[in-house]
Every structure is written in C-alpha cells, then in structure tokens.
N, C-alpha and C. Protein backbone atom coordinates (compact mmCIF):
# COMPACT_ATOMS: atom_id res chain seq x y z
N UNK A 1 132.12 123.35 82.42
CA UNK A 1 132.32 124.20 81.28
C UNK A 1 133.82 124.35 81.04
N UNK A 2 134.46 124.38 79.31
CA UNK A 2 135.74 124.91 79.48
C UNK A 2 136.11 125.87 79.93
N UNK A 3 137.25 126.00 80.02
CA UNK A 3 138.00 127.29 80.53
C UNK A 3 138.86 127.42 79.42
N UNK A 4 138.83 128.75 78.80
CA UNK A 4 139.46 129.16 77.50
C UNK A 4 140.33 130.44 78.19
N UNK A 5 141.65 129.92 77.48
CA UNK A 5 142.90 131.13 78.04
C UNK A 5 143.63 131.51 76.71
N UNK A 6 144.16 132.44 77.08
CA UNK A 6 144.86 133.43 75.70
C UNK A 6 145.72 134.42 76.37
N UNK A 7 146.81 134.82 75.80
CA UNK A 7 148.15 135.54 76.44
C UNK A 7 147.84 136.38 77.22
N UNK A 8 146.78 137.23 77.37
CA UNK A 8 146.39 138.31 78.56
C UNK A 8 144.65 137.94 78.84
N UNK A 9 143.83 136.55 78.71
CA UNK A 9 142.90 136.91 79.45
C UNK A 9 142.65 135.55 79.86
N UNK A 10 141.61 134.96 80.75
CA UNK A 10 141.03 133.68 81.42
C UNK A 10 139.98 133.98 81.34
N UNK A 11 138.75 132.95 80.71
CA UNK A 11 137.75 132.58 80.77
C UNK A 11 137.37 131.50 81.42
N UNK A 12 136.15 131.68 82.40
CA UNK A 12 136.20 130.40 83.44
C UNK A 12 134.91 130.46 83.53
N UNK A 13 134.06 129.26 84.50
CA UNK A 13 133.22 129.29 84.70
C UNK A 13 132.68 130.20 85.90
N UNK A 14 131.70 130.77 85.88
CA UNK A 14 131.01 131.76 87.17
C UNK A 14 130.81 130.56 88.34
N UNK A 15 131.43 131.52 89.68
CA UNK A 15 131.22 130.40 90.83
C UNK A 15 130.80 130.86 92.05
N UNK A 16 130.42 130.59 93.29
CA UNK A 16 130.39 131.43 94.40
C UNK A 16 130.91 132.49 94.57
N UNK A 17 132.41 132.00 94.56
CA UNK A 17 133.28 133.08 95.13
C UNK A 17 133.34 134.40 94.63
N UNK A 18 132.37 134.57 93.13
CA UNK A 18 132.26 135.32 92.23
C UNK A 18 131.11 136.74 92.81
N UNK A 19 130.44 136.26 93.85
CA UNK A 19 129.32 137.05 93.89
C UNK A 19 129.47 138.70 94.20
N UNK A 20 130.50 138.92 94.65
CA UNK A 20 131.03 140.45 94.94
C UNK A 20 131.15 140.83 93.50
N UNK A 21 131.87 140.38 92.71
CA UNK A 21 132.43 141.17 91.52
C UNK A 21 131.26 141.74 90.53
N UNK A 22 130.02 139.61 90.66
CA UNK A 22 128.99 139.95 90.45
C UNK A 22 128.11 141.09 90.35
N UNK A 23 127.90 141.56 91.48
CA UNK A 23 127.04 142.56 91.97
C UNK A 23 127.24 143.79 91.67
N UNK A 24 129.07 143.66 91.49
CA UNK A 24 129.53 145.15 91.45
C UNK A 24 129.53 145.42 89.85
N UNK A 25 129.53 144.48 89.08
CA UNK A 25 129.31 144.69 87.71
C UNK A 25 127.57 145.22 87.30
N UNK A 26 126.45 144.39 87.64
CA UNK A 26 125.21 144.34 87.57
C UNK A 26 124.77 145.52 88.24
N UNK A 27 125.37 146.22 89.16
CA UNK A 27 124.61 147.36 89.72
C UNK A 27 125.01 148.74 89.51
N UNK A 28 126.00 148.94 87.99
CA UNK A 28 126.83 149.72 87.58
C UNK A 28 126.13 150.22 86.26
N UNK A 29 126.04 151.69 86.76
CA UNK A 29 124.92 152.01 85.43
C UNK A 29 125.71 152.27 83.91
N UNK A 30 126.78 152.63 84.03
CA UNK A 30 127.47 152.14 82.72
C UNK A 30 127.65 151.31 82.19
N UNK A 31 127.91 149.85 82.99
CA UNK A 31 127.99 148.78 82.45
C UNK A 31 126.48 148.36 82.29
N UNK A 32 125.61 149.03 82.93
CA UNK A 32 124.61 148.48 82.36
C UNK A 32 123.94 148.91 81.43
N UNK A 33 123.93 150.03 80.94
CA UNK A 33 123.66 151.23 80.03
C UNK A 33 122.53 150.77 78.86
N UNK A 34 123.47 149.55 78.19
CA UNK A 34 122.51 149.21 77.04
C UNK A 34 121.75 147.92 77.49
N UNK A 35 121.91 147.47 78.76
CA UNK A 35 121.04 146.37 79.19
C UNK A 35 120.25 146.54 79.72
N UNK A 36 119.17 147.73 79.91
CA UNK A 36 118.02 148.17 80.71
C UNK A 36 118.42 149.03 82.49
N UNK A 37 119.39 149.13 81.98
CA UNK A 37 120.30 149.76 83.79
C UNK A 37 120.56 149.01 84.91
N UNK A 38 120.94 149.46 85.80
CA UNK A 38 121.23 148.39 87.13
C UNK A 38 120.38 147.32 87.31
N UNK A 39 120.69 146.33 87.88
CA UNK A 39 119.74 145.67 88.69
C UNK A 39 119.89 146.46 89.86
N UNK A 40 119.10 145.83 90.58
CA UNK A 40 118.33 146.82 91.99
C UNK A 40 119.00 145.84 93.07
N UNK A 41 119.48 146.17 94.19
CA UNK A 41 120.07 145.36 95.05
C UNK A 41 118.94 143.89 95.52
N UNK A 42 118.17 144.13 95.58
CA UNK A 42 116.85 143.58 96.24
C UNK A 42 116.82 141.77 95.72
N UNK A 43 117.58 142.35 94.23
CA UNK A 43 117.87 141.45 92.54
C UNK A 43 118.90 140.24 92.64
N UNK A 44 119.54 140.80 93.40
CA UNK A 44 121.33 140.75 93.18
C UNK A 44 121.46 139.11 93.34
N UNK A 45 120.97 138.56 94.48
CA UNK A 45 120.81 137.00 94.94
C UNK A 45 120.21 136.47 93.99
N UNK A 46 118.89 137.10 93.34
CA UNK A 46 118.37 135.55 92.50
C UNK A 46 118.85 136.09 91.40
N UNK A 47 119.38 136.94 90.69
CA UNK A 47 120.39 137.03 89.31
C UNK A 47 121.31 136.24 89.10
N UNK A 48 121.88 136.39 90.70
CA UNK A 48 123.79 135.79 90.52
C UNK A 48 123.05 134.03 90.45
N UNK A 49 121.98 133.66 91.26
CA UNK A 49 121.54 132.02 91.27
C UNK A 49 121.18 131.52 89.77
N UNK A 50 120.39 132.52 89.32
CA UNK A 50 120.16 132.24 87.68
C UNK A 50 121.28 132.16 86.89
N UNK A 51 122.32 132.77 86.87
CA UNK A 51 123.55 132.48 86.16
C UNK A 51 123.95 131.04 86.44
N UNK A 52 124.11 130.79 88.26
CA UNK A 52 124.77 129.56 88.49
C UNK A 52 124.14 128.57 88.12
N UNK A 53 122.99 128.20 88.16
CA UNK A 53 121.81 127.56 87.53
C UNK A 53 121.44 127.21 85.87
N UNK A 54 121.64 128.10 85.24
CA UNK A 54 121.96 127.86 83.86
C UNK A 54 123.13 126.87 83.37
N UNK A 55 121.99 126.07 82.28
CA UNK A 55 123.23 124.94 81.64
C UNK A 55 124.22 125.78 80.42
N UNK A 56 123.98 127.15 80.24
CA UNK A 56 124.44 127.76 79.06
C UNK A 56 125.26 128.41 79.36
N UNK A 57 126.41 128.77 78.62
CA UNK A 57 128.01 129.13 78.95
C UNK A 57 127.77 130.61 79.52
N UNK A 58 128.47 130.63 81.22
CA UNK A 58 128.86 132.15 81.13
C UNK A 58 129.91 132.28 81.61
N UNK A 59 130.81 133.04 81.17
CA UNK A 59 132.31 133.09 81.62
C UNK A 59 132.73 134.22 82.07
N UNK A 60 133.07 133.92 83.59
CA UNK A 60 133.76 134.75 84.05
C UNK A 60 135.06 135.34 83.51
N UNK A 61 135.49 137.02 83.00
CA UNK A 61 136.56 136.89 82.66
C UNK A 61 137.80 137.91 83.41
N UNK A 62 138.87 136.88 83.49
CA UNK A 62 140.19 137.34 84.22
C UNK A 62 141.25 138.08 83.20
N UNK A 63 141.48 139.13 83.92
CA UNK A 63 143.32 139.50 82.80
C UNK A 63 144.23 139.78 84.29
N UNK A 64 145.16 139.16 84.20
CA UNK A 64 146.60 139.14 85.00
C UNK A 64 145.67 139.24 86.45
N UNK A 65 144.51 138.01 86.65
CA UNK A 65 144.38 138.25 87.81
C UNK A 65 143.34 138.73 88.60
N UNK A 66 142.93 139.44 88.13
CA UNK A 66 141.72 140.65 88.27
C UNK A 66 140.47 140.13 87.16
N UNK A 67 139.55 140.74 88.03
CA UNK A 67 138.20 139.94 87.07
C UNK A 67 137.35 141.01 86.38
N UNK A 68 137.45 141.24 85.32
CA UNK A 68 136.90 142.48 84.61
C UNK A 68 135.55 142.48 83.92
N UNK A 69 134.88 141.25 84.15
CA UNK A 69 133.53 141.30 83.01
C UNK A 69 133.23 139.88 82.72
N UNK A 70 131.63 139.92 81.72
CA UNK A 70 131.51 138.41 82.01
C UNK A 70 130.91 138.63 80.76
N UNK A 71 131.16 137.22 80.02
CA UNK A 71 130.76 136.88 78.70
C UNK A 71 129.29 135.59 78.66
N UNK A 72 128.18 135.68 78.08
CA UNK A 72 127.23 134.96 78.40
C UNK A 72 126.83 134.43 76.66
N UNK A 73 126.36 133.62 76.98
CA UNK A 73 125.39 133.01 75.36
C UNK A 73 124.58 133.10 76.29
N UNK A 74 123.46 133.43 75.82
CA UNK A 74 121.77 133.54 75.85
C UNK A 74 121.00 133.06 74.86
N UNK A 75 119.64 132.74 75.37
CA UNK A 75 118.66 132.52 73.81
C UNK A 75 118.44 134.07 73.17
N UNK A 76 118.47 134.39 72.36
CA UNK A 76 117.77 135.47 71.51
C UNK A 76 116.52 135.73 71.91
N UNK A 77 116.17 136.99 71.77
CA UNK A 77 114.35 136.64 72.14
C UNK A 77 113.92 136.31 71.46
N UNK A 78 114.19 136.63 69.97
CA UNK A 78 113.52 135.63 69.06
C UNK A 78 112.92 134.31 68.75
N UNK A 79 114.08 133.70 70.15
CA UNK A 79 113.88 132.54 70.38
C UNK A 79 114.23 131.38 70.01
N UNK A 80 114.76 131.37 68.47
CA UNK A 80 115.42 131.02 67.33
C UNK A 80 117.17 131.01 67.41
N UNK A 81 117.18 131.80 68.10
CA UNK A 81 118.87 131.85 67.96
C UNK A 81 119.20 132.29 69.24
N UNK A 82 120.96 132.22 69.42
CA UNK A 82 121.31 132.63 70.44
C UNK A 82 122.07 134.30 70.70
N UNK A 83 122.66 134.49 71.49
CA UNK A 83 123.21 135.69 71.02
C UNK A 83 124.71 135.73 72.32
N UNK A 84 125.85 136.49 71.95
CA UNK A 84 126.48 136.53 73.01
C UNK A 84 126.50 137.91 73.24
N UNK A 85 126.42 138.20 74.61
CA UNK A 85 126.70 139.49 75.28
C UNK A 85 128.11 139.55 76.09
N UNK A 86 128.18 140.88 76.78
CA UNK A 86 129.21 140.89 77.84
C UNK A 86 128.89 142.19 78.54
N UNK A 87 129.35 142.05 79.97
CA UNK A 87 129.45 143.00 80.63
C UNK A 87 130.92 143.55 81.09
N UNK A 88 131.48 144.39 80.82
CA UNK A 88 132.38 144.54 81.56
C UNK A 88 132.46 145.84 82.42
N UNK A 89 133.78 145.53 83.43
CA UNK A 89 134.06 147.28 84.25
C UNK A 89 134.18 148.20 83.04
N UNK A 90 134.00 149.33 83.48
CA UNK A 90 134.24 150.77 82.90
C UNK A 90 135.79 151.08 82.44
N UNK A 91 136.73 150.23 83.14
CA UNK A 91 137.76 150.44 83.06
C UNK A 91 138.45 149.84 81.84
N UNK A 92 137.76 149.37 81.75
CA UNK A 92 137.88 148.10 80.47
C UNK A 92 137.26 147.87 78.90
N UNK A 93 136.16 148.65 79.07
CA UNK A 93 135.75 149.04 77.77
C UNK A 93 136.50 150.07 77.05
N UNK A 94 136.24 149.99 75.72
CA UNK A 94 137.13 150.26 74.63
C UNK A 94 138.29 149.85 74.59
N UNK A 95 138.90 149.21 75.48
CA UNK A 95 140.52 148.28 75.11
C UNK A 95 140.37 147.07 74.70
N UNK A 96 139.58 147.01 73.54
CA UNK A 96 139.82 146.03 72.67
C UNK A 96 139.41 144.51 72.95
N UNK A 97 139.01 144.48 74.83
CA UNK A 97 139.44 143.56 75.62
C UNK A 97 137.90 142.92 75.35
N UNK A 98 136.81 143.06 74.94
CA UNK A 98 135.94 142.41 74.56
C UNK A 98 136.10 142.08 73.53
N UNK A 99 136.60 142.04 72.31
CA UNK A 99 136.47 141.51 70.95
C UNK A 99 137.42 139.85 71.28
N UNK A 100 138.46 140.54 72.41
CA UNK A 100 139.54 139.19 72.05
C UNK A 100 138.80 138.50 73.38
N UNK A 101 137.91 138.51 73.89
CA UNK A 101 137.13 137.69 75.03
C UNK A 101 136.41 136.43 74.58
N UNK A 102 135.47 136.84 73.19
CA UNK A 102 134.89 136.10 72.43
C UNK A 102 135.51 134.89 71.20
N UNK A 103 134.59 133.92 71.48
CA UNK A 103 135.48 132.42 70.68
C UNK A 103 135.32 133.30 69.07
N UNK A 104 136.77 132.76 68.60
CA UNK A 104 136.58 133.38 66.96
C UNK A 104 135.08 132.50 66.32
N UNK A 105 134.94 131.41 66.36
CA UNK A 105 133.89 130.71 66.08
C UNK A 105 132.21 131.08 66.39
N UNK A 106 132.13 132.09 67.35
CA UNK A 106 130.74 132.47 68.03
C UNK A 106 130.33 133.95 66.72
C-alpha cells in the first residue's frame, strides 16, 4: 500500500508492530463512541488480524512520530459503495487532524 505524507502527518500501512496502539485505540470508549463502543479485549487479536488481512487501504496515522489514529476504506453496508472512517486518540480530535488525514480525492 502507499504511504502518503504531508508537512505534519504519515500515512502508512498497519503492521505488527502496530498492535499496542491498536488495542489502545479500539478499546477506548470515546474513540469508539459512534462505532458501537469498545471492542472487548477477548476481540483485540482477531480485529487487529482482520485489518492485516484485508486487501483494502488502512492507514496507520503518524504526526512528528507518534501514532494518533487510523484511517480505513470499508465497503458500505449498502454494499454498493465504500465509505472512509477513522479512529483517532482523544487527544486529537477536533484539531482539524482528521480532515487533513484524508486523500482530497476520497
């Protein structure tokens, strides 16, 4: 997958080494708020495998270093279309830092 960079962020592909940040994003009830709430620890292994497993873009994303949230295309349920989401830390929402995460083109 590419890796898309811009003056304060890195988009990369999700990888092993990822699985802490993983977990700590997915089991965070704010960040999960509008996605049905935490996953449940029990979850955590075959979630993070389903990401790695998928042929469809999810990007891990970096600013100066630090890994704050992850950007995904999904199918729609509709089924018909796709849709992009994101998760990010708490620390990080409302700074703008999801709008400039996403390809102008999506």
């Amino acid at each position: 997958m590419q890796e898309l960079t811009t003056r304060r962020l890195r988009l990369r592909a999700l990888n092993r080494s990822d699985y802490g940040f993983f977990c700590e994003l997915i089991s965070h009830p704010q960040v999960r708020r509008y996605l049905g709430g935490p996953i449940a620890k029990d979850q955590w292994a075959h979630r993070f495998e389903a990401y790695l497993s998928t042929t469809l873009p999810i990007w891990l994303v970096n600013a100066e270093g630090i890994s704050i949230g992850i950007v995904t295309l999904t199918p729609h349920k509709d089924g018909q279309d796709f849709e992009l989401s994101y998760q990010f830390l708490p620390d990080f929402l409302g700074a703008r830092i999801c709008d400039r995460s996403l390809p102008k083109s999506a």
